[in-house]
PDB file of N, CA and C in Angstrom:
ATOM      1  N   UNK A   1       0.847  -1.166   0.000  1.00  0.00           N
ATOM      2  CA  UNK A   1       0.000   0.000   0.000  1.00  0.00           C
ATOM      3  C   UNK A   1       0.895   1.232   0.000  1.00  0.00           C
ATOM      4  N   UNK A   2       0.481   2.168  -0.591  1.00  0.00           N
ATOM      5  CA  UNK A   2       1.375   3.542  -0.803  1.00  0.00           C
ATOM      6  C   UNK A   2       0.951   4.754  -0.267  1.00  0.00           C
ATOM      7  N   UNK A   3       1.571   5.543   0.060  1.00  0.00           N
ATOM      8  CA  UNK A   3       0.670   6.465   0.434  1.00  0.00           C
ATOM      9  C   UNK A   3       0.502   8.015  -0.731  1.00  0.00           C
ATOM     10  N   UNK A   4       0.021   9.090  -0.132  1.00  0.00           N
ATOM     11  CA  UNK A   4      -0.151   9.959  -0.579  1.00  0.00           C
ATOM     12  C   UNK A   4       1.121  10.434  -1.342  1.00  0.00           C
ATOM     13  N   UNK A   5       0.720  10.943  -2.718  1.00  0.00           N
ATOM     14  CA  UNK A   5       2.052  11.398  -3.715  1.00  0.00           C
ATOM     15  C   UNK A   5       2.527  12.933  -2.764  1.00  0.00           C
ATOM     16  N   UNK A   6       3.377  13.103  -2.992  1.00  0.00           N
ATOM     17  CA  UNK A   6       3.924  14.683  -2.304  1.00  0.00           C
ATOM     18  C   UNK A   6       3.859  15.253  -3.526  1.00  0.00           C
ATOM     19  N   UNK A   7       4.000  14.611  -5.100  1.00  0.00           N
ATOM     20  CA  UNK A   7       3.761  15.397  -6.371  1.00  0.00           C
ATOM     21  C   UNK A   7       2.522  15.503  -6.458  1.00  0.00           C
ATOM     22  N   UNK A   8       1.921  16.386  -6.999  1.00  0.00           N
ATOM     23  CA  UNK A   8       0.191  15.877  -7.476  1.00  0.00           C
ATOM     24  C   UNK A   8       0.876  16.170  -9.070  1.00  0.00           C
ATOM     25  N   UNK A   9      -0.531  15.082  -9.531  1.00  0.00           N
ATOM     26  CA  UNK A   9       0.045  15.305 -11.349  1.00  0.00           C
ATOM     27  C   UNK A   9      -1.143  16.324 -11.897  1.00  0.00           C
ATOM     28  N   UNK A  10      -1.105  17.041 -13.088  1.00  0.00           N
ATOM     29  CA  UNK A  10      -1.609  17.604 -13.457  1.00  0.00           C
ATOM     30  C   UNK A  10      -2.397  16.903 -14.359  1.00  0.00           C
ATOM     31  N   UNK A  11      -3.350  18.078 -14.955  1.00  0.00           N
ATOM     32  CA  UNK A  11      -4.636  17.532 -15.818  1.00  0.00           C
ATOM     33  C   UNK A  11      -4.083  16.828 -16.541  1.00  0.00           C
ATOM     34  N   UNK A  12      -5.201  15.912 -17.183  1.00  0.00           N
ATOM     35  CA  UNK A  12      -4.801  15.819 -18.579  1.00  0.00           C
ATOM     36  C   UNK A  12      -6.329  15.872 -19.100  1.00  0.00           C
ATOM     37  N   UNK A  13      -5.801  15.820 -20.533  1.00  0.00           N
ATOM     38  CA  UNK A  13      -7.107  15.795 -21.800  1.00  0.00           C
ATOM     39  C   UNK A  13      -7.705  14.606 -21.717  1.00  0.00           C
ATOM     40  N   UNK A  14      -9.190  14.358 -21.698  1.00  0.00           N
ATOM     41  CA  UNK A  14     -10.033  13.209 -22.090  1.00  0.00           C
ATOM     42  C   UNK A  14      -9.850  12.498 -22.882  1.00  0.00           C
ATOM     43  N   UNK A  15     -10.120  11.193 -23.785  1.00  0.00           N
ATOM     44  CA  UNK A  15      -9.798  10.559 -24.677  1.00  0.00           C
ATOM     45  C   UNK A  15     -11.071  11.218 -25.381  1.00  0.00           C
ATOM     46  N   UNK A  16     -10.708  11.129 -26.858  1.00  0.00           N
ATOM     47  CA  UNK A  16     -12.067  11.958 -27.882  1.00  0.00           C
ATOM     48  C   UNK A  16     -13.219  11.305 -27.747  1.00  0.00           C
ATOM     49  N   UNK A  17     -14.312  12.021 -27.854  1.00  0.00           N
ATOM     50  CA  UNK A  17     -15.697  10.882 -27.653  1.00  0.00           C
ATOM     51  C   UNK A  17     -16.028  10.862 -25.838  1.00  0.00           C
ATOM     52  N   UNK A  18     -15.393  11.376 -24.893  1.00  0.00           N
ATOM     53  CA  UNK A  18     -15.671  10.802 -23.494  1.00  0.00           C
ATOM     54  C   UNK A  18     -16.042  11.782 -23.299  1.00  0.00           C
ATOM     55  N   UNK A  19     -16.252  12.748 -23.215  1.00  0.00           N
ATOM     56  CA  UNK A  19     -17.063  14.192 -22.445  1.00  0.00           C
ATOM     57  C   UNK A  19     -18.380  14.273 -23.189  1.00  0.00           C
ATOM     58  N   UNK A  20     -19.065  14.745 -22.592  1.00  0.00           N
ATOM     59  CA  UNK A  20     -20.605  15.193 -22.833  1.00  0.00           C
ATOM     60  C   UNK A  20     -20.339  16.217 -24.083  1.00  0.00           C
ATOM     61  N   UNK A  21     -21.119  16.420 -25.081  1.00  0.00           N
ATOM     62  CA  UNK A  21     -21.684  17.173 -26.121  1.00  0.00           C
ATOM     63  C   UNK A  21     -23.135  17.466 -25.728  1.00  0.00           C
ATOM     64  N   UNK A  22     -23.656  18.728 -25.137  1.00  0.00           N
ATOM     65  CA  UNK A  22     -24.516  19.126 -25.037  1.00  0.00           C
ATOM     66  C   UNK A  22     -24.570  20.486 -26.063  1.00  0.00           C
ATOM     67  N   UNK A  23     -26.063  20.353 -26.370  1.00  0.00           N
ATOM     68  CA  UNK A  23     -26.758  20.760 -27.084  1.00  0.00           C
ATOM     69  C   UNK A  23     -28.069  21.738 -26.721  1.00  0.00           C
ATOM     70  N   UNK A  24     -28.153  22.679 -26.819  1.00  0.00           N
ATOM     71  CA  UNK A  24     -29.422  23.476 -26.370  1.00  0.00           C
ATOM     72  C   UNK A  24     -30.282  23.662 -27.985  1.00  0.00           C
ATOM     73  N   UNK A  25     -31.571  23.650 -27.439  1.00  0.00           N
ATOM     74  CA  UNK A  25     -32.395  24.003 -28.562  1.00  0.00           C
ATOM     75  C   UNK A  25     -33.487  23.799 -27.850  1.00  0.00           C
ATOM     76  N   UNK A  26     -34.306  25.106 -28.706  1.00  0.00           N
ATOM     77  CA  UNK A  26     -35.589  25.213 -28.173  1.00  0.00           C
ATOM     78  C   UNK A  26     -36.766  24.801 -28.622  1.00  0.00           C
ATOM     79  N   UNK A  27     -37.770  24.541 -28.337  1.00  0.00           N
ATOM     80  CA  UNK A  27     -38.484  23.829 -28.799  1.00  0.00           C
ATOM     81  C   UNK A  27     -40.217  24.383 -29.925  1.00  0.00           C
ATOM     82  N   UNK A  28     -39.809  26.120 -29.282  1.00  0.00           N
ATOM     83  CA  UNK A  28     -40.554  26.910 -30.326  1.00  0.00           C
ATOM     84  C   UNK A  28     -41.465  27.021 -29.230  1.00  0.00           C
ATOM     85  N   UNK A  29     -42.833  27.862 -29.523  1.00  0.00           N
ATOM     86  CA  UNK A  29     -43.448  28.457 -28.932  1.00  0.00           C
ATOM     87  C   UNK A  29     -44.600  27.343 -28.679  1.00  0.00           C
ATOM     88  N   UNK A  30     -45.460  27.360 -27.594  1.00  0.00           N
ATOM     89  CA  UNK A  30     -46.694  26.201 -27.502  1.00  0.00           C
ATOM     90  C   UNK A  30     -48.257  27.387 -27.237  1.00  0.00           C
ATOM     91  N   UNK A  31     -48.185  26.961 -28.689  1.00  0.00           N
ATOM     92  CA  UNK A  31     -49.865  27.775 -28.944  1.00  0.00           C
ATOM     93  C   UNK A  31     -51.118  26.753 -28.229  1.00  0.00           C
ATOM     94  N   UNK A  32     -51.520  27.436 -27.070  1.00  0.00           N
ATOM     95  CA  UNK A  32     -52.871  26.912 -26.719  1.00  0.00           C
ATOM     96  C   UNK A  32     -54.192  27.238 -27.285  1.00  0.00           C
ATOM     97  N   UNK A  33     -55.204  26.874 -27.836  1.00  0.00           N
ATOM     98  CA  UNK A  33     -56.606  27.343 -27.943  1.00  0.00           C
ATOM     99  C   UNK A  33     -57.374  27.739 -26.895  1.00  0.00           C
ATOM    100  N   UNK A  34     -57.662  29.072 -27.167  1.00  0.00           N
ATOM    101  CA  UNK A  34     -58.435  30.140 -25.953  1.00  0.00           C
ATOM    102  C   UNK A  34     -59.328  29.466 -25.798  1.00  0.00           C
ATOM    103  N   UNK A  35     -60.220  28.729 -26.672  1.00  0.00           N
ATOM    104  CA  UNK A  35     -61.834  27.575 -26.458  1.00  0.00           C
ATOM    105  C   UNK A  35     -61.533  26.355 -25.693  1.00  0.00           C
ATOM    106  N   UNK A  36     -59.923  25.759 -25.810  1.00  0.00           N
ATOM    107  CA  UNK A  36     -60.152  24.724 -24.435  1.00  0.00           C
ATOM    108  C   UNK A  36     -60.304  25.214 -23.271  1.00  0.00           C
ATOM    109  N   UNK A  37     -60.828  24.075 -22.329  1.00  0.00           N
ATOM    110  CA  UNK A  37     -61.367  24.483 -21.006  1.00  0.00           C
ATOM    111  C   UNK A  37     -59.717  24.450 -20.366  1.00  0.00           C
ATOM    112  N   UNK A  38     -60.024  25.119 -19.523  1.00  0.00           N
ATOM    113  CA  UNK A  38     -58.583  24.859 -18.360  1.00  0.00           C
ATOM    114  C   UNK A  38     -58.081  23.749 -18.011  1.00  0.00           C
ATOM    115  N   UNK A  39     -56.889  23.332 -17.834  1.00  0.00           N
ATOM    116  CA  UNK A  39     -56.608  21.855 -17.070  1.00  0.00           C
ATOM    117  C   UNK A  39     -57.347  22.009 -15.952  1.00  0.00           C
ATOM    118  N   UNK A  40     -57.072  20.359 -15.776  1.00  0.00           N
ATOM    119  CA  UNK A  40     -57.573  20.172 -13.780  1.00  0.00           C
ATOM    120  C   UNK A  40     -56.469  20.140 -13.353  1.00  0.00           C
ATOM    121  N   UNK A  41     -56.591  20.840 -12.126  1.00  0.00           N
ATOM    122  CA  UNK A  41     -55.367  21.177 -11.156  1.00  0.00           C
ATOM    123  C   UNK A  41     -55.005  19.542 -11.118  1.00  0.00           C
ATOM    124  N   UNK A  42     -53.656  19.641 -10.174  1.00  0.00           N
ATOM    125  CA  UNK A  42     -52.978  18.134  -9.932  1.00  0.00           C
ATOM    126  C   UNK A  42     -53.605  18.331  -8.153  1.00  0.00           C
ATOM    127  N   UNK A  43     -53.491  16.615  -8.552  1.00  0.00           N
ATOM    128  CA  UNK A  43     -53.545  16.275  -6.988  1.00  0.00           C
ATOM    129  C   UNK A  43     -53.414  16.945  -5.846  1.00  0.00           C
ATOM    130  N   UNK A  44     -52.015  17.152  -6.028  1.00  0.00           N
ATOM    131  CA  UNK A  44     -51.331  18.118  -4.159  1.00  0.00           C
ATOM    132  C   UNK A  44     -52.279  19.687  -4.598  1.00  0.00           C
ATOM    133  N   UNK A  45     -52.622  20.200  -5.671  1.00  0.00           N
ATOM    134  CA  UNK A  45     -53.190  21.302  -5.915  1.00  0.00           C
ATOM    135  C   UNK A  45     -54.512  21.370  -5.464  1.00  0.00           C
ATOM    136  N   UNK A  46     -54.919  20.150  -5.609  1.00  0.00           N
ATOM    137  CA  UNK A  46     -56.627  20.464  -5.280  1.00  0.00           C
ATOM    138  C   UNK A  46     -56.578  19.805  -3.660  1.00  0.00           C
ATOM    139  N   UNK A  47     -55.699  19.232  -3.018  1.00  0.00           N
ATOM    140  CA  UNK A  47     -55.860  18.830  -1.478  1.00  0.00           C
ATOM    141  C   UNK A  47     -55.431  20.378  -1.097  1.00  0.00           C
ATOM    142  N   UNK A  48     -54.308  20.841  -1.664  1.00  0.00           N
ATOM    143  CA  UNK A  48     -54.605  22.417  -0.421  1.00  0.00           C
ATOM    144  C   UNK A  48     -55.478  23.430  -0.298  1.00  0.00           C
ATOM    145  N   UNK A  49     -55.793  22.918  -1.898  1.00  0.00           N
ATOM    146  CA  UNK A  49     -56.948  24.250  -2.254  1.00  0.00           C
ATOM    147  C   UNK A  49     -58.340  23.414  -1.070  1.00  0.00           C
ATOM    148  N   UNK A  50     -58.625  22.721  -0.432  1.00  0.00           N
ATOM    149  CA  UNK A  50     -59.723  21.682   0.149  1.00  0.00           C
ATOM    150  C   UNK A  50     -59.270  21.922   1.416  1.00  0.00           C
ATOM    151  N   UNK A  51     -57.851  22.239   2.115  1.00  0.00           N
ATOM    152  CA  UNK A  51     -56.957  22.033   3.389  1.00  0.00           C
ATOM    153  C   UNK A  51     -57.558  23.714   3.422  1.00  0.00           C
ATOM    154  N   UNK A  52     -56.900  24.846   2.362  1.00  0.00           N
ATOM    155  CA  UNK A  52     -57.362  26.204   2.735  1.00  0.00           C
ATOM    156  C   UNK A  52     -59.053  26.211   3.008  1.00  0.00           C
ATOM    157  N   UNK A  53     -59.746  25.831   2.165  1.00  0.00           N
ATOM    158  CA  UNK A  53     -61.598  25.925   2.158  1.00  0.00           C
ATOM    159  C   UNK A  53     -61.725  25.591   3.518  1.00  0.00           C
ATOM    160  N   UNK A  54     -61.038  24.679   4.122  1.00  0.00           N
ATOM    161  CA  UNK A  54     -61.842  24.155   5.896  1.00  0.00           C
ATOM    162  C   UNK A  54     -61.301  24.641   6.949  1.00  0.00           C
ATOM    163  N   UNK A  55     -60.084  25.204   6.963  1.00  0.00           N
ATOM    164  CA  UNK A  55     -59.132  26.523   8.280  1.00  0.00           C
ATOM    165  C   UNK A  55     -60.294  27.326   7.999  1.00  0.00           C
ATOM    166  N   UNK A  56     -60.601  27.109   9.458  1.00  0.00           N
ATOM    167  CA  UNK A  56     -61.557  28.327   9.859  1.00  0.00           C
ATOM    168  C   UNK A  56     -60.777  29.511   9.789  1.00  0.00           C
ATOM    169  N   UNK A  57     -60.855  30.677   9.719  1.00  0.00           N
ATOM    170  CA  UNK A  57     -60.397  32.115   9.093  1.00  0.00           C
ATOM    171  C   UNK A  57     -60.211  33.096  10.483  1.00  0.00           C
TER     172      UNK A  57
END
């Protein structure tokens, strides 16, 4: 077993192909129709909105 280097080594370069290639792009605008009805709230949305309605005030 060895212990700790007293050198530290410096960087090196990745092999080609091993780092992430990220990419941004957007996906354009999302046109809704004013004539659909509204979503239904989610779950945890409609228990607080039910938790606020019953605290007495």
């Amino acid at each position: 077993m060895t212990g700790p280097s007293s050198t530290p080594r410096g960087e090196h370069t990745p092999r080609p192909g091993v780092t992430w290639q990220t990419t941004l792009a957007t996906t354009g605008e999302h046109v809704i129709d004013e004539q659909a009805p509204d979503p239904r709230p989610n779950r945890a949305t409609r228990r607080a909105l039910r938790r606020r309605r019953q605290t007495p005030s």
